[in-house]
PDB file of N, CA and C in Angstrom:
ATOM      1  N   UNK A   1     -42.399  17.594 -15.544  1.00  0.00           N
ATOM      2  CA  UNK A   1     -41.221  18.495 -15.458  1.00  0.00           C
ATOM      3  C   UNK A   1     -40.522  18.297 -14.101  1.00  0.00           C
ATOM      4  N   UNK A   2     -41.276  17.752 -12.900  1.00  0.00           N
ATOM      5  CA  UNK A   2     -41.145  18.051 -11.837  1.00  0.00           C
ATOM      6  C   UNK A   2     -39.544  16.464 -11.908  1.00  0.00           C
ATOM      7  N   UNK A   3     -40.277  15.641 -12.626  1.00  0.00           N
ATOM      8  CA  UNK A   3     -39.444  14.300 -12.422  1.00  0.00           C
ATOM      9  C   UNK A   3     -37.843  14.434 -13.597  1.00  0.00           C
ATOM     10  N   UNK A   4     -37.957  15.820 -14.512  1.00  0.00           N
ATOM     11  CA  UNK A   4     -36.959  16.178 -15.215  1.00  0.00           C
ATOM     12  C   UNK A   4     -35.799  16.871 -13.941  1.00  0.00           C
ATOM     13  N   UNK A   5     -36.164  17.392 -13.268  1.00  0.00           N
ATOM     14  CA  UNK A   5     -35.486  18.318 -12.062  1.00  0.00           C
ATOM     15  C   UNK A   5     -34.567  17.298 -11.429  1.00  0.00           C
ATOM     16  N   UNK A   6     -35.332  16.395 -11.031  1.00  0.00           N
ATOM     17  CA  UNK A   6     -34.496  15.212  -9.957  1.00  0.00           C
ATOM     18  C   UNK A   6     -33.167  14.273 -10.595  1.00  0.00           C
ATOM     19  N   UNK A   7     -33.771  14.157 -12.161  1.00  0.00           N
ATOM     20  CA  UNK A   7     -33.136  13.786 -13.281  1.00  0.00           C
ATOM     21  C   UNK A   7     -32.046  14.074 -13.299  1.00  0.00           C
ATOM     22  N   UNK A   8     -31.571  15.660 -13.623  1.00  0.00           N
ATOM     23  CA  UNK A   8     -30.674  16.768 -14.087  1.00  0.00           C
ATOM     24  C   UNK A   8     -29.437  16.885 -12.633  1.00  0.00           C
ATOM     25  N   UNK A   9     -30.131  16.352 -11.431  1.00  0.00           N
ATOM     26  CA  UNK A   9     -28.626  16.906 -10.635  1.00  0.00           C
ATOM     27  C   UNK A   9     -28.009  14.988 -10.791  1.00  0.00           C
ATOM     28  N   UNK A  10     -28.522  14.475 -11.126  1.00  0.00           N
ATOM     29  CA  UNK A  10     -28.042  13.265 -10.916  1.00  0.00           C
ATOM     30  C   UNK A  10     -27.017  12.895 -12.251  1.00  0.00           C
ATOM     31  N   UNK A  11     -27.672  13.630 -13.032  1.00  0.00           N
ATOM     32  CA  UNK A  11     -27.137  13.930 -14.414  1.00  0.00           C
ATOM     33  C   UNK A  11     -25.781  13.576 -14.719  1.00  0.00           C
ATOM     34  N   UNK A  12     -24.938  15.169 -13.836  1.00  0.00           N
ATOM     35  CA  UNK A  12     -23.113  15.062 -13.303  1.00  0.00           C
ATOM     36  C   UNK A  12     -22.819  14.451 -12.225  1.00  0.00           C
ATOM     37  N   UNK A  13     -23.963  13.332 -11.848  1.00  0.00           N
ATOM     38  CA  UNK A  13     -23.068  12.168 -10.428  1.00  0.00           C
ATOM     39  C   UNK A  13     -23.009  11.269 -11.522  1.00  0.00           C
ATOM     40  N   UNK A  14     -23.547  10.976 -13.009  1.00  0.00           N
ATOM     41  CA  UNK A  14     -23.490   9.302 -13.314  1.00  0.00           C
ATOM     42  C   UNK A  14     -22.012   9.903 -14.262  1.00  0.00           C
ATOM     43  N   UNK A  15     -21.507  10.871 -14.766  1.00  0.00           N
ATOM     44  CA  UNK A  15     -20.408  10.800 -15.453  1.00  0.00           C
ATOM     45  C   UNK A  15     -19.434  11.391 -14.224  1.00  0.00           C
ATOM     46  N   UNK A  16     -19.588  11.118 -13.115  1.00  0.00           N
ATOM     47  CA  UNK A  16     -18.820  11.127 -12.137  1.00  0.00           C
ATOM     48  C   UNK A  16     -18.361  10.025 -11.913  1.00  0.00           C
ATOM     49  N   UNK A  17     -18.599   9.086 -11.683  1.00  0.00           N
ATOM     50  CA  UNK A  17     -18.395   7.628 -11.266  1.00  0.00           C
ATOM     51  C   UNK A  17     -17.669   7.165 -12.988  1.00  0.00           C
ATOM     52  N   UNK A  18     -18.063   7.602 -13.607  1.00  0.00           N
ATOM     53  CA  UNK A  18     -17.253   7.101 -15.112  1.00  0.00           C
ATOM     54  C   UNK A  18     -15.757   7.386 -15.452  1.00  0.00           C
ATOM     55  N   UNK A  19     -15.628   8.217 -14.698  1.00  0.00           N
ATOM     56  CA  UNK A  19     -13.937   8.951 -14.822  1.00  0.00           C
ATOM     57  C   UNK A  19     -13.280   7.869 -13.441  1.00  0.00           C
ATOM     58  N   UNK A  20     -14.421   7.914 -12.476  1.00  0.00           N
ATOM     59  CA  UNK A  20     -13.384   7.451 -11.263  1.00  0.00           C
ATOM     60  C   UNK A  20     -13.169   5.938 -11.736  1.00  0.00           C
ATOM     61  N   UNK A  21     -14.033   5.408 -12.302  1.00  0.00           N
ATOM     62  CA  UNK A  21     -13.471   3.999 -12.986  1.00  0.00           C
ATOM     63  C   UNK A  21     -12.670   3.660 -13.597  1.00  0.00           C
ATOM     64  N   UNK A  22     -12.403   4.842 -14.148  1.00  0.00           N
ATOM     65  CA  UNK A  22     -11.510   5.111 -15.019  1.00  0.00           C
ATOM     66  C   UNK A  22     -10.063   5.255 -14.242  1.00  0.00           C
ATOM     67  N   UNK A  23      -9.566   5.224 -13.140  1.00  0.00           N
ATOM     68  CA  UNK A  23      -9.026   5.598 -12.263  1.00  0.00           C
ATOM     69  C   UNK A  23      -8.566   5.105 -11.736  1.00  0.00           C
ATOM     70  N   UNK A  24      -9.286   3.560 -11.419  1.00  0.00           N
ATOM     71  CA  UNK A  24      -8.841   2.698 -10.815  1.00  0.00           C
ATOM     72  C   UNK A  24      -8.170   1.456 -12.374  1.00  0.00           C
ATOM     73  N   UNK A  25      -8.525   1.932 -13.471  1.00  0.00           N
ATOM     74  CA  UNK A  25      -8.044   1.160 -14.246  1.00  0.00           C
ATOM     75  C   UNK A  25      -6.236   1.294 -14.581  1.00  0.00           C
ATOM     76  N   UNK A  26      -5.649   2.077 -14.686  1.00  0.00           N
ATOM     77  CA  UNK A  26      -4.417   2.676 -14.785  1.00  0.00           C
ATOM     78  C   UNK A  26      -3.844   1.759 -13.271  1.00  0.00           C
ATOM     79  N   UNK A  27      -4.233   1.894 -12.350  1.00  0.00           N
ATOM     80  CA  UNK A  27      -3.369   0.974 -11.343  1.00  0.00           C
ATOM     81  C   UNK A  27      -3.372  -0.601 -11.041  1.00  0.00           C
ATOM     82  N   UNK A  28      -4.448  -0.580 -12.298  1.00  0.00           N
ATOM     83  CA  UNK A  28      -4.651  -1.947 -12.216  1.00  0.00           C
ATOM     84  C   UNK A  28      -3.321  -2.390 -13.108  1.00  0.00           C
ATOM     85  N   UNK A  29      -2.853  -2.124 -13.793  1.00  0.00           N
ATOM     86  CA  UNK A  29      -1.841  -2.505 -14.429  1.00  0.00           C
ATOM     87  C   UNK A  29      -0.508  -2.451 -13.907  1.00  0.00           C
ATOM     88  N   UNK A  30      -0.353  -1.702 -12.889  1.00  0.00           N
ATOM     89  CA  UNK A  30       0.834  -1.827 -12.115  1.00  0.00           C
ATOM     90  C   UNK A  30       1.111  -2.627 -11.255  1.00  0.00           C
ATOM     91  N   UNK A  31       0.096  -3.500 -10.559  1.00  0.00           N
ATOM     92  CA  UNK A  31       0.040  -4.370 -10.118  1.00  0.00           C
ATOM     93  C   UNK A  31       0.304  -5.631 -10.744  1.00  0.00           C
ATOM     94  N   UNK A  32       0.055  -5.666 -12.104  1.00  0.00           N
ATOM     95  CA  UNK A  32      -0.148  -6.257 -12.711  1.00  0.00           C
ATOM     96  C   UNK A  32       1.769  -6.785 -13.476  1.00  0.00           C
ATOM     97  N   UNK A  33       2.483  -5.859 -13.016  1.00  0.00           N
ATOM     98  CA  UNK A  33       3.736  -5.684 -14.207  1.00  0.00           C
ATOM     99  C   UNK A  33       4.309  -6.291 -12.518  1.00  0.00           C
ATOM    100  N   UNK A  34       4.708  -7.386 -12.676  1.00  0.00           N
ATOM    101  CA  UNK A  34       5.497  -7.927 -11.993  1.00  0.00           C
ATOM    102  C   UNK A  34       7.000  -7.430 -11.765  1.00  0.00           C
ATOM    103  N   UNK A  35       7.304  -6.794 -12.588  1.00  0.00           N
ATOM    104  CA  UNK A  35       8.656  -6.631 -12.197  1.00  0.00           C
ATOM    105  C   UNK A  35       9.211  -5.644 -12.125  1.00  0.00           C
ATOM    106  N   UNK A  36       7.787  -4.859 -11.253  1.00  0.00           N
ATOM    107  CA  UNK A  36       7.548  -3.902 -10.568  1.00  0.00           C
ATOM    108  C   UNK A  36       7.979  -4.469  -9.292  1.00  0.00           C
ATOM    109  N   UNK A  37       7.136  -5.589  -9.116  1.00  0.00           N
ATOM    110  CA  UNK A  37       7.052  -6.096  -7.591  1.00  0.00           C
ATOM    111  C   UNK A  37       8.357  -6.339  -6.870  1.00  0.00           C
ATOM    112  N   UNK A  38       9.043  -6.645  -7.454  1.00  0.00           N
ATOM    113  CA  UNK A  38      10.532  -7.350  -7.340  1.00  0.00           C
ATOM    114  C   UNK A  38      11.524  -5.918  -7.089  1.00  0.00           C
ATOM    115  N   UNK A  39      11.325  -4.734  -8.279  1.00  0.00           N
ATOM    116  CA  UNK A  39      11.884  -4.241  -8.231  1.00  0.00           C
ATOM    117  C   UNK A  39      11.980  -3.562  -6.957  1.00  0.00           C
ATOM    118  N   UNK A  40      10.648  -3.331  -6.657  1.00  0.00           N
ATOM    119  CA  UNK A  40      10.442  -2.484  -5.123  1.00  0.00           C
ATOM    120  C   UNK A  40      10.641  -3.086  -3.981  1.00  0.00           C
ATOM    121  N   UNK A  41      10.716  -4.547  -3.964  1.00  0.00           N
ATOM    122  CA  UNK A  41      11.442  -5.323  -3.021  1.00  0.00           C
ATOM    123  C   UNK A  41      13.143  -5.125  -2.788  1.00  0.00           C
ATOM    124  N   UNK A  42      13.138  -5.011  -3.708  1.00  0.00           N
ATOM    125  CA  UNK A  42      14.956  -4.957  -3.996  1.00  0.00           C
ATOM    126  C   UNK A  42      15.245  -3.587  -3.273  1.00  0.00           C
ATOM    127  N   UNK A  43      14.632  -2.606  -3.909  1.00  0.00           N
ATOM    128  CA  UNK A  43      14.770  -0.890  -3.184  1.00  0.00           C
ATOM    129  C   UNK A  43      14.480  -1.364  -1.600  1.00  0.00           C
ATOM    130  N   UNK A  44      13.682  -1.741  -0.805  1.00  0.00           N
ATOM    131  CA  UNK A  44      13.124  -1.755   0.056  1.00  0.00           C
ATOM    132  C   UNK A  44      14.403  -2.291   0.817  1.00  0.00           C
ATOM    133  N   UNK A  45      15.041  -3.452   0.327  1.00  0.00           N
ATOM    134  CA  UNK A  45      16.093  -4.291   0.955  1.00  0.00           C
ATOM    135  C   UNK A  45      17.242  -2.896   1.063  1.00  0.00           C
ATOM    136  N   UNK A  46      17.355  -3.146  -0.076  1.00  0.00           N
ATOM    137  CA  UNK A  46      18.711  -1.408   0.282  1.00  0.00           C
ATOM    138  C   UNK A  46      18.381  -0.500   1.010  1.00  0.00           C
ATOM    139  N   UNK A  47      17.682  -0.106   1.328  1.00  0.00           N
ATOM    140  CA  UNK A  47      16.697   1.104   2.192  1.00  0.00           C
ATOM    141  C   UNK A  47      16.837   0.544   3.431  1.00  0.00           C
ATOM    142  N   UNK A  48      16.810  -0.873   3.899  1.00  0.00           N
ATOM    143  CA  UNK A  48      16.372  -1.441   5.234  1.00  0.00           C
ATOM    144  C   UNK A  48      18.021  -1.521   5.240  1.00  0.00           C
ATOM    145  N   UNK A  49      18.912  -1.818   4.316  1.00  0.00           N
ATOM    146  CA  UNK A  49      20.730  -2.233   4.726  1.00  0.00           C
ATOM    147  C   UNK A  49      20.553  -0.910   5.825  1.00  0.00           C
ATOM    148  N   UNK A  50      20.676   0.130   5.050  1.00  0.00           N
ATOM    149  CA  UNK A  50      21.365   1.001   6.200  1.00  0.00           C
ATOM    150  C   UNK A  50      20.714   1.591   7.248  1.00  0.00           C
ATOM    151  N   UNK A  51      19.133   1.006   7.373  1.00  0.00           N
ATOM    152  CA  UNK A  51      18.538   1.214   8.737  1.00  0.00           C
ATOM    153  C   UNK A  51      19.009   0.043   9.947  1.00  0.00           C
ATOM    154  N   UNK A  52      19.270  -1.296   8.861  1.00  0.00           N
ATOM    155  CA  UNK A  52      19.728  -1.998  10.005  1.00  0.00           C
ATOM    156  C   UNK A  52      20.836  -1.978  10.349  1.00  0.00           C
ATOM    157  N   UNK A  53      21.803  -1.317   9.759  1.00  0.00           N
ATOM    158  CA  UNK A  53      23.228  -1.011  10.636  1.00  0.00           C
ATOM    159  C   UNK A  53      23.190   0.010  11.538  1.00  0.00           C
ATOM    160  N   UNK A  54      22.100   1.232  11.359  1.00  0.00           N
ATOM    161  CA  UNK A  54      22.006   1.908  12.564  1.00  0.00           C
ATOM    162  C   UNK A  54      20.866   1.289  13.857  1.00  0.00           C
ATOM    163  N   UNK A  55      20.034   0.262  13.689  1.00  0.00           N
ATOM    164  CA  UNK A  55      19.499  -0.377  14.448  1.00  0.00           C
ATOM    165  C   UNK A  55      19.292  -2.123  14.063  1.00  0.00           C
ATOM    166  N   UNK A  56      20.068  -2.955  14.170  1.00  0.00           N
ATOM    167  CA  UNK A  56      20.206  -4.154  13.758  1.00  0.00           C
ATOM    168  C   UNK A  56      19.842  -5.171  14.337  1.00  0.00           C
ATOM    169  N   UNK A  57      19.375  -4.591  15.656  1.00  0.00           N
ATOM    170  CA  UNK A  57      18.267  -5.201  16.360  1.00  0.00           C
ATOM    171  C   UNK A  57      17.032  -5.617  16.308  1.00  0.00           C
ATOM    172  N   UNK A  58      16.665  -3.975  16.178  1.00  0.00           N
ATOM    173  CA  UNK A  58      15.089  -4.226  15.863  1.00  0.00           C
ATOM    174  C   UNK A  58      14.761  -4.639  14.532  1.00  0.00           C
ATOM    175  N   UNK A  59      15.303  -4.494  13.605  1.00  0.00           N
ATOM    176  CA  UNK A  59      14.957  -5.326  12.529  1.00  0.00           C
ATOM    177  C   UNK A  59      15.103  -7.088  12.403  1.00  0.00           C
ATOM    178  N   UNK A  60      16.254  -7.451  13.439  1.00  0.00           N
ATOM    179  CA  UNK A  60      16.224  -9.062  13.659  1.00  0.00           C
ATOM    180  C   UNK A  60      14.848  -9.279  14.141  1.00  0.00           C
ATOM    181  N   UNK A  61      14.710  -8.948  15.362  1.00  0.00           N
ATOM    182  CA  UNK A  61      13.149  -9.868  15.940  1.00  0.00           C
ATOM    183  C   UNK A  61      12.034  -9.177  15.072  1.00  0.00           C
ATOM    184  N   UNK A  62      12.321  -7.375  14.589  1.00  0.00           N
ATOM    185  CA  UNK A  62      11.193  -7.284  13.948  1.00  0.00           C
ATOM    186  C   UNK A  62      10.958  -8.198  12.832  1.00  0.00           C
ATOM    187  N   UNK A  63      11.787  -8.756  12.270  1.00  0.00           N
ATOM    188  CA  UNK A  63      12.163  -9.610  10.545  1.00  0.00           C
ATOM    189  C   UNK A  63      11.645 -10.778  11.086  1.00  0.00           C
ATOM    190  N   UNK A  64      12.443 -11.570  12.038  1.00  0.00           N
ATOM    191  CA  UNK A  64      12.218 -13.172  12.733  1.00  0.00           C
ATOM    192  C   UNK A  64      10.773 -13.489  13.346  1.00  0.00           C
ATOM    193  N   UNK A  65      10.435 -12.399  13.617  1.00  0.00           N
ATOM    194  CA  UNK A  65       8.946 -12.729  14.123  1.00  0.00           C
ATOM    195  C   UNK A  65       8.526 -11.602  14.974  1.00  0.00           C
ATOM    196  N   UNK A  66       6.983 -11.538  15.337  1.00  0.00           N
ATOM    197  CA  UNK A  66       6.369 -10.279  15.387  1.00  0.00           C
ATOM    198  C   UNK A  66       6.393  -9.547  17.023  1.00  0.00           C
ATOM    199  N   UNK A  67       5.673 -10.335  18.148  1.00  0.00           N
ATOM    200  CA  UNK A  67       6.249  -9.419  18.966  1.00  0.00           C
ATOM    201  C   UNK A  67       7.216 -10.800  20.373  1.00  0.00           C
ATOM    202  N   UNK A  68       6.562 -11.867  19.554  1.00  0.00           N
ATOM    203  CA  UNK A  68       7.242 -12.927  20.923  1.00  0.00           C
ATOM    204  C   UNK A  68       8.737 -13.069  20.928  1.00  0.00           C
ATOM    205  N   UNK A  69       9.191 -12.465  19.984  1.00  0.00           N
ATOM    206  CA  UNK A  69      10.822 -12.618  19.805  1.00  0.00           C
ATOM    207  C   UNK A  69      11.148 -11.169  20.939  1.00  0.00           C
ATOM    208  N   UNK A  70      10.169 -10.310  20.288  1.00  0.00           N
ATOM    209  CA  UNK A  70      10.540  -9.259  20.880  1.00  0.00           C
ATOM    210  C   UNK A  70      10.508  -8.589  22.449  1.00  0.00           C
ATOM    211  N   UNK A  71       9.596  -9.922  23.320  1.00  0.00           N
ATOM    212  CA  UNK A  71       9.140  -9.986  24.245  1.00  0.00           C
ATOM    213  C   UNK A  71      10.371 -11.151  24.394  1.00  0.00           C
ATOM    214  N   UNK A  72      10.860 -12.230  24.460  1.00  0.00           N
ATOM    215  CA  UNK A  72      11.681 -13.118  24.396  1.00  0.00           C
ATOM    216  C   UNK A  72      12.941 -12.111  24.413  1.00  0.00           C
ATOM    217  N   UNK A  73      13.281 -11.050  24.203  1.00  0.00           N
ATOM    218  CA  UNK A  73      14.956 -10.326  23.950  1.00  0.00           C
ATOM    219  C   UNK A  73      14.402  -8.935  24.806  1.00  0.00           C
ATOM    220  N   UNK A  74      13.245  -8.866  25.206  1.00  0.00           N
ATOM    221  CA  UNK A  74      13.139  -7.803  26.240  1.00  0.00           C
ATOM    222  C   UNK A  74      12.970  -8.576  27.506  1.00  0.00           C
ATOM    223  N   UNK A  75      12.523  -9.731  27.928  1.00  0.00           N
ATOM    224  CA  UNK A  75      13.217 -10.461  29.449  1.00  0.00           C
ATOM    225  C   UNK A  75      14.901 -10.501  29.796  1.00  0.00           C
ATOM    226  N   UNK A  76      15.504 -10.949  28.894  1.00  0.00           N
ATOM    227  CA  UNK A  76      16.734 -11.196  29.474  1.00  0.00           C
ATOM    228  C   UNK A  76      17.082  -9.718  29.197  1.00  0.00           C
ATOM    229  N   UNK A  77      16.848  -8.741  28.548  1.00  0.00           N
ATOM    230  CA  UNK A  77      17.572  -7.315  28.666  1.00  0.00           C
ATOM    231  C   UNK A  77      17.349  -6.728  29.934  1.00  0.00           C
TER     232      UNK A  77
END
């Protein structure tokens, strides 16, 4: 009886892990739909137009490269 006890709490951890698998299956498919990917690229580009007209800077060296551009345009400033 004693080895039924230890049994029983473990019981609701193994149909715990069965739902969360379940969980990760649904996003597996969104990854999966390509033209998803594209689409959210496209949003992302429109989203960045009108950040880079209010800062059109930092998105050049941030875009062109990571910080040596940005170290390269902070000497001569």
């Amino acid at each position: 009886m004693e080895q039924y006890a230890p049994i029983e709490p473990p019981g609701p951890l193994t149909p715990t892990p069965t739902p969360a698998a379940s969980q990760p299956t649904p996003p597996q498919p969104e990854p999966t739909t390509p033209v998803l990917s594209p689409s959210e690229s496209f949003q992302d580009k429109s989203a960045s137009q009108p950040i880079a007209s209010e800062e059109p800077e930092k998105e050049e060296f941030a875009s062109s490269a990571s910080g040596q551009f940005r170290f390269k345009r902070r000497a001569p400033e």
